[in-house]
Protein backbone atom coordinates (compact mmCIF):
# COMPACT_ATOMS: atom_id res chain seq x y z
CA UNK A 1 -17.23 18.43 -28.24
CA UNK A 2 -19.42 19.71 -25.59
CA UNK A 3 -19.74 23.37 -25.41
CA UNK A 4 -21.50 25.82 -22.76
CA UNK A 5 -22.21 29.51 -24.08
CA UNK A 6 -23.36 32.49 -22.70
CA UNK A 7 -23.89 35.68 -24.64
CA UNK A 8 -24.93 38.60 -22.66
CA UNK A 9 -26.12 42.15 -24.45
CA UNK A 10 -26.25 45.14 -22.59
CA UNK A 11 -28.04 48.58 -24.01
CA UNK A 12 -27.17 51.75 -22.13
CA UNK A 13 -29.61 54.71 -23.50
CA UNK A 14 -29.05 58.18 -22.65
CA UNK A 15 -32.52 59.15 -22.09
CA UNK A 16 -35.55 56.60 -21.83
CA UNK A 17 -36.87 54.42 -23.86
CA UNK A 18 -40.63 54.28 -23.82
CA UNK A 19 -41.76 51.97 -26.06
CA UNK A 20 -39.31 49.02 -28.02
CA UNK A 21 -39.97 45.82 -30.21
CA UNK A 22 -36.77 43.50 -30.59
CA UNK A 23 -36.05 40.67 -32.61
CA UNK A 24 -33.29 37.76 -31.68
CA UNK A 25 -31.22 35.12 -33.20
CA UNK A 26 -29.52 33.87 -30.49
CA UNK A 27 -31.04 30.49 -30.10
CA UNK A 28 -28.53 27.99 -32.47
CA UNK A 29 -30.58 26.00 -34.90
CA UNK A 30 -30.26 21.86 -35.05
CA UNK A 31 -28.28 20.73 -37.74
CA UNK A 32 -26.56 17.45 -38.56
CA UNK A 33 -23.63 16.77 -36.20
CA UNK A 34 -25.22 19.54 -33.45
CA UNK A 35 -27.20 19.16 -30.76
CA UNK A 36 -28.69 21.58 -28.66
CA UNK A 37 -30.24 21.22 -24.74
CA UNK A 38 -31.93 23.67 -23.15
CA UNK A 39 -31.71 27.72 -24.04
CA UNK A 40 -32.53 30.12 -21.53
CA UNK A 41 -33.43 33.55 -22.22
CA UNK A 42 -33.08 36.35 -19.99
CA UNK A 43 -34.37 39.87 -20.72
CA UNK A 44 -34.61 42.16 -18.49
CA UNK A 45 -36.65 44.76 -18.12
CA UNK A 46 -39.66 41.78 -18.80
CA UNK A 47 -40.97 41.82 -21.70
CA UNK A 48 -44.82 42.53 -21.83
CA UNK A 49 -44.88 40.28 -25.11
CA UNK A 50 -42.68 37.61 -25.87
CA UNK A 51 -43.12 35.13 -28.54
CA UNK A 52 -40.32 32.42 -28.78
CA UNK A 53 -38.81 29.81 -30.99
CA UNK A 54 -41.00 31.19 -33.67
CA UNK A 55 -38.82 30.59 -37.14
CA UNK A 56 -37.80 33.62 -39.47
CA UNK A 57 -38.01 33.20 -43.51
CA UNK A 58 -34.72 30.88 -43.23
CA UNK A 59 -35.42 28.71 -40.85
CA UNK A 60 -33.49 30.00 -37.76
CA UNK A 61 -34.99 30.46 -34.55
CA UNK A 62 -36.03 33.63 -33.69
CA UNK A 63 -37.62 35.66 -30.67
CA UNK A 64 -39.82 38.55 -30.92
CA UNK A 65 -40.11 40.81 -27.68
CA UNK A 66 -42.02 44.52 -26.48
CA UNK A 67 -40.80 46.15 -23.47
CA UNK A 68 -43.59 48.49 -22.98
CA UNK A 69 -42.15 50.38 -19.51
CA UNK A 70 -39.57 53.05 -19.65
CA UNK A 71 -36.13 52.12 -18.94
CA UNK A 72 -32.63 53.01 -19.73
CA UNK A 73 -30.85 49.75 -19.87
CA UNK A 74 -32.01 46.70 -21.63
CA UNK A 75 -30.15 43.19 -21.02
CA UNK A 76 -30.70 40.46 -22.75
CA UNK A 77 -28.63 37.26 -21.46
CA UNK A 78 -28.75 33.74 -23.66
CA UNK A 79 -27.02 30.66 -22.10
CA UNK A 80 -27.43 26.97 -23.65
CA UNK A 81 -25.26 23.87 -23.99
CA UNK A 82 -24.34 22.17 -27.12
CA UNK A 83 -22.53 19.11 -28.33
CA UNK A 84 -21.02 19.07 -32.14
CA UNK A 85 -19.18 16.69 -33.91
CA UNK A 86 -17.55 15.98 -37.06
CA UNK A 87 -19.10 17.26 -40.10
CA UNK A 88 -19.54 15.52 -43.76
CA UNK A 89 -16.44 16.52 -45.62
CA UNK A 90 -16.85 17.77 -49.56
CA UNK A 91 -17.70 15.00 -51.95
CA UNK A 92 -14.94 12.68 -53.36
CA UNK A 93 -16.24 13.48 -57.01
CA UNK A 94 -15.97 16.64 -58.17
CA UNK A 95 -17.85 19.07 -59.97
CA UNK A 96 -16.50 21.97 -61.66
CA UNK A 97 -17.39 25.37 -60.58
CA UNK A 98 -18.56 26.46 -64.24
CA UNK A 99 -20.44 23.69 -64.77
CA UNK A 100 -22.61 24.23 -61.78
CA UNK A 101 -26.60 24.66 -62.24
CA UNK A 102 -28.52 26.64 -59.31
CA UNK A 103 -30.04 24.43 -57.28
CA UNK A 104 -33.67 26.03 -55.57
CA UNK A 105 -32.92 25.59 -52.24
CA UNK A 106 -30.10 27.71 -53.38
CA UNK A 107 -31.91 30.37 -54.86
CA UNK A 108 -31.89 33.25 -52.17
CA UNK A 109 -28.40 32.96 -52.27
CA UNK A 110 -27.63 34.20 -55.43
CA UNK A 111 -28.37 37.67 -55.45
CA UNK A 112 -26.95 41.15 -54.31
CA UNK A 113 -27.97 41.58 -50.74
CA UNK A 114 -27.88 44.45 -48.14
CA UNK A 115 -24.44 44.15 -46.96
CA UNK A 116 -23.31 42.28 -50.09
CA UNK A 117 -23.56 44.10 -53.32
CA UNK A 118 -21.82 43.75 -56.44
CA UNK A 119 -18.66 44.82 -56.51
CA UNK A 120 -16.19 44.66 -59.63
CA UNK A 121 -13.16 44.28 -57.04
CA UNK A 122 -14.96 41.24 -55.79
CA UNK A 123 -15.11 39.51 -59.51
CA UNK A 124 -11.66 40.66 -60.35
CA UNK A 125 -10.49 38.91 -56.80
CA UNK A 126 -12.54 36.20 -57.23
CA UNK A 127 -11.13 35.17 -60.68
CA UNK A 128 -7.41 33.96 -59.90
CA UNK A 129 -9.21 31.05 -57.60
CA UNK A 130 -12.15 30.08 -60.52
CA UNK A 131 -10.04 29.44 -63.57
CA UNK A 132 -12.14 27.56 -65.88
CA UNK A 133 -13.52 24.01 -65.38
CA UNK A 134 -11.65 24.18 -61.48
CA UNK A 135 -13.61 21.95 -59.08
CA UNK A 136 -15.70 23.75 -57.12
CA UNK A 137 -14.74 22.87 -53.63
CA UNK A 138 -11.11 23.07 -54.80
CA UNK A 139 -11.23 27.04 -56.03
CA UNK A 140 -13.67 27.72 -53.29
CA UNK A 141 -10.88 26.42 -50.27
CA UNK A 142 -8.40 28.48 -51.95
CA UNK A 143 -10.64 31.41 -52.15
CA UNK A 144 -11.04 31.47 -48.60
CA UNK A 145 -7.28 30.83 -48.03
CA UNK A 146 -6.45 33.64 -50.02
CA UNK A 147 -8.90 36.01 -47.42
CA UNK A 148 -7.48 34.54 -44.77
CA UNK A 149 -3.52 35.62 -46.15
CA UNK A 150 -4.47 38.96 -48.21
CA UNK A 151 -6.70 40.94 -45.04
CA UNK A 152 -5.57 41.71 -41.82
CA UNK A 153 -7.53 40.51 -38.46
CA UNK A 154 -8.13 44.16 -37.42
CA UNK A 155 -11.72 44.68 -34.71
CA UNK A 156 -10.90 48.47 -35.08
CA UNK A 157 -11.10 48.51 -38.66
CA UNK A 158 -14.30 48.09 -39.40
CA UNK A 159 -17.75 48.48 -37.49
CA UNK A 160 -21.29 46.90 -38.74
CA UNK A 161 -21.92 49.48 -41.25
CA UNK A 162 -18.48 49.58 -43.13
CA UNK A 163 -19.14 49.14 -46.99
CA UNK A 164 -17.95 46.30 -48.36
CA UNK A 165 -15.66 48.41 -50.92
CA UNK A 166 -13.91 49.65 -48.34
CA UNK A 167 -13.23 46.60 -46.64
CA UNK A 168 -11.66 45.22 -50.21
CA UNK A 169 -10.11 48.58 -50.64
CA UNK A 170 -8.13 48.70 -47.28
CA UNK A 171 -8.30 44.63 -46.64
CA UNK A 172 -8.76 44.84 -43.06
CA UNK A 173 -12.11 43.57 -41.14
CA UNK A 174 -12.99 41.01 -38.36
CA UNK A 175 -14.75 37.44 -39.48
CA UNK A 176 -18.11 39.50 -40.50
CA UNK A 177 -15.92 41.36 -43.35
CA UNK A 178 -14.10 38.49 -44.46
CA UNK A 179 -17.68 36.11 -44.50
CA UNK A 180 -19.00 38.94 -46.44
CA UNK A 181 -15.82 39.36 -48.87
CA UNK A 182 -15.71 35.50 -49.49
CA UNK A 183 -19.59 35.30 -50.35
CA UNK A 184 -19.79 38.69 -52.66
CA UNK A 185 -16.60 36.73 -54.56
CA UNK A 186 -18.95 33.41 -55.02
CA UNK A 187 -21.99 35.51 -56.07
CA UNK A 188 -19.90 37.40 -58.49
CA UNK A 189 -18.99 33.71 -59.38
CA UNK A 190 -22.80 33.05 -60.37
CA UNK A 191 -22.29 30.90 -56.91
CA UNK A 192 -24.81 30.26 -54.22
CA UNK A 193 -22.97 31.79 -50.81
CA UNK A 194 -24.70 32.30 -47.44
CA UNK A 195 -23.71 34.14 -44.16
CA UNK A 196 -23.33 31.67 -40.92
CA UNK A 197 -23.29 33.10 -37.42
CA UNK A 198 -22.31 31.27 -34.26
CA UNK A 199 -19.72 30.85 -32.42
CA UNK A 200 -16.02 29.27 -32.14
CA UNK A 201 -14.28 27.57 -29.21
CA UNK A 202 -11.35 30.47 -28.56
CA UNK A 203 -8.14 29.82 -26.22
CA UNK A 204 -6.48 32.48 -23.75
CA UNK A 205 -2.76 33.45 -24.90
CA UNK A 206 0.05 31.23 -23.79
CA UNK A 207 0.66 31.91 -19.99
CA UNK A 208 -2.71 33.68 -19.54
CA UNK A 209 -5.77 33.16 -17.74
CA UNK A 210 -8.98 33.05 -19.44
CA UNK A 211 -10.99 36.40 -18.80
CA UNK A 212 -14.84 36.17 -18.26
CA UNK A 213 -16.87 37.82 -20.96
CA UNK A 214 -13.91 38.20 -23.22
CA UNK A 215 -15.14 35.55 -26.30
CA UNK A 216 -16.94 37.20 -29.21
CA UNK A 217 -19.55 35.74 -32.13
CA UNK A 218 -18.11 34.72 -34.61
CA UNK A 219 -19.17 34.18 -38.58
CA UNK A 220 -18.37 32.37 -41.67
CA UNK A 221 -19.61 31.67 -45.05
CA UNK A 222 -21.03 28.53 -47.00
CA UNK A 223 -21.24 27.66 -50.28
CA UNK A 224 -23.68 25.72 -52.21
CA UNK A 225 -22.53 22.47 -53.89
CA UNK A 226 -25.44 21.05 -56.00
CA UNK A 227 -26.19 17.36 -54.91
CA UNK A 228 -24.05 17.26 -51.78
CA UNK A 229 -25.00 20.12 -49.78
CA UNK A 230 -23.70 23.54 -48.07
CA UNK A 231 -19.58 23.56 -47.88
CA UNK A 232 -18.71 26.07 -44.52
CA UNK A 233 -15.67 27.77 -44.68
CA UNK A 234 -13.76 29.94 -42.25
CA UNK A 235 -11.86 32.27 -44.20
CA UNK A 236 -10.82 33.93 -40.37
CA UNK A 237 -8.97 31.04 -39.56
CA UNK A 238 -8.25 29.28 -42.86
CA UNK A 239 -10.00 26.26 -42.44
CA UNK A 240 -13.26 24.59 -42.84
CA UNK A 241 -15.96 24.86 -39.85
CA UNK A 242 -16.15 22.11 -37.78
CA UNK A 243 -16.55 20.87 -33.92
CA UNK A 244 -14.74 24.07 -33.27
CA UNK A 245 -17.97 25.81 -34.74
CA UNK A 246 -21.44 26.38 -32.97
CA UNK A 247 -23.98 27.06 -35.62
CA UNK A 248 -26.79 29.52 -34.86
CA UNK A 249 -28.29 30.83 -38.13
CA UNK A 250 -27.69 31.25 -41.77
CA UNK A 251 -28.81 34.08 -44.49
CA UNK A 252 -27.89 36.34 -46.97
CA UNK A 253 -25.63 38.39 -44.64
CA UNK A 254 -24.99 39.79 -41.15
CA UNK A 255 -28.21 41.74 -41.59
CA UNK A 256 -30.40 38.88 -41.75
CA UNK A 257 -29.30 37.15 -38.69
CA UNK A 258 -27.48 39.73 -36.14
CA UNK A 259 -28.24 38.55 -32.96
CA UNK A 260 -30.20 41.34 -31.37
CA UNK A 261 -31.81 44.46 -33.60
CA UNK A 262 -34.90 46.39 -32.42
CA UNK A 263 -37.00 49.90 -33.00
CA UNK A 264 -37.09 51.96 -30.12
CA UNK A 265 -39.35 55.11 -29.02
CA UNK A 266 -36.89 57.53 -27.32
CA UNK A 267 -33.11 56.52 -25.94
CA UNK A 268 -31.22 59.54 -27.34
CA UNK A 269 -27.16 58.13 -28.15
CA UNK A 270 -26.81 54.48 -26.80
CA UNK A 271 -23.73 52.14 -25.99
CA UNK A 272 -23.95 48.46 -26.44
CA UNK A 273 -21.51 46.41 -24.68
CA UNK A 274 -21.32 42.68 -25.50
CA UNK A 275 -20.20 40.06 -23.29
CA UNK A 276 -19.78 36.43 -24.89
CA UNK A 277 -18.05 32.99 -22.61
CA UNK A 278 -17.57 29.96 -24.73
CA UNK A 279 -16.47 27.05 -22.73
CA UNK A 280 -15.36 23.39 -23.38
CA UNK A 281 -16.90 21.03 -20.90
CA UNK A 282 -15.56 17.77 -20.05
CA UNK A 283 -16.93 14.40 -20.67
């Protein structure tokens, strides 16, 4: 499937900004059964430093930008095409969740994290899918069917700084809550879970036009099977990530690889407004 994208971020600051640094993850990373052509960039005011397709700890590609003039709006505009395909499907022989080893790739992935601590709720959840000596690809699917059925799709439930208790505790979110829910169950597991971000083809309501601007980032989790590889699931959708799904970057959680983040001298209260077009192109 061939895909164009465009994600445009727009900063409104109530008072000037003098001085800010920025950092980016909205170029998508190569990875089997993706490829990407050209990414343009557009930031405007112009940056007086820009370093690009430099690589953060995990690989993804990241830019690093200074706007050193005073402004009040900053806009920062990605647009790239990409083709996926069909990815490997889970291994034919299976290997039982409890009798799983870390691997050291897997390491990072292990461990409490920012936006993913350990959480008692998340063990407790976790334990009706990971009975013992359960394949791991087997309870792991079913974990992230039973996200998908036991929270609510709700984008006014939660914002970027919701706790994760809370989001178990009223089991509402958008696909950043339920990524995070699914990889806090793994962890508490003694699984190797990461964060994905990216994007997902999305289709106007029966009978309705598609409206410009109107798509939105999306996120999912992976899990580490030892000898095979990284298993993505969609808990938002109930289903495994596939052509559907535009990879961009991977880490421990939404704090590792939110698109745009930055330190600013001045701005007073901001808005950010988010515009995000996902298109299927023939041929």
């Amino acid at each position: 499937m061939k895909f164009r994208v465009r994600h445009l971020t727009t900063y409104r600051y109530g008072e000037a900004v003098q001085l800010s640094h920025h950092a980016a993850h909205l170029r998508p990373r190569l990875v089997p059964g993706q490829t990407v052509g050209v990414v343009t960039l557009a930031i405007h005011p112009e940056p007086a430093v820009l370093h690009d397709g430099r690589r953060d700890y995990f690989g993804n590609p990241t830019t690093f930008f200074t706007i050193q003039e005073p402004h009040r709006t900053l806009k920062v505009e990605a647009s790239f095409m990409v083709e996926t395909g069909l990815r490997q499907p889970p291994p034919l022989v299976p290997i039982a969740w409890d009798a799983v080893q870390p691997a050291p790739e897997a390491m990072d992935f292990l461990f409490d994290s920012p936006q993913v601590p350990s959480l008692a709720e998340a063990a407790d959840y976790a334990a009706l899918s990971f009975p013992p000596g359960r394949p791991l690809a087997e309870a792991a699917l079913e974990l992230s069917a039973r996200i998908h059925a036991d929270f609510a799709f709700d984008a006014d439930a939660t914002t970027v700084g919701t706790p994760l208790a809370t989001v178990f505790e009223e089991r509402r979110g958008v696909c950043q809550d339920f990524a995070h829910a699914g990889i806090a169950c793994l962890r508490a597991m003694g699984l190797a879970a990461r964060y994905v971000s990216g994007y997902i083809r999305t289709t106007p309501p029966l009978g309705q036009e598609r409206l410009v601007g109107a798509d939105a980032s999306h996120a999912w989790l992976s899990v580490h099977l030892p000898g095979w590889g990284w298993l993505d699931l969609d808990p938002t959708n109930d289903a495994m990530a596939g052509p559907e799904h535009v990879v961009v970057a991977w880490g421990r959680d939404y704090d590792d690889v939110s698109p745009l983040r930055g330190v600013v001298l001045g701005g007073g209260d901001h808005k950010v407004e988010v515009a995000v077009d996902v298109v299927e192109e023939e041929g």
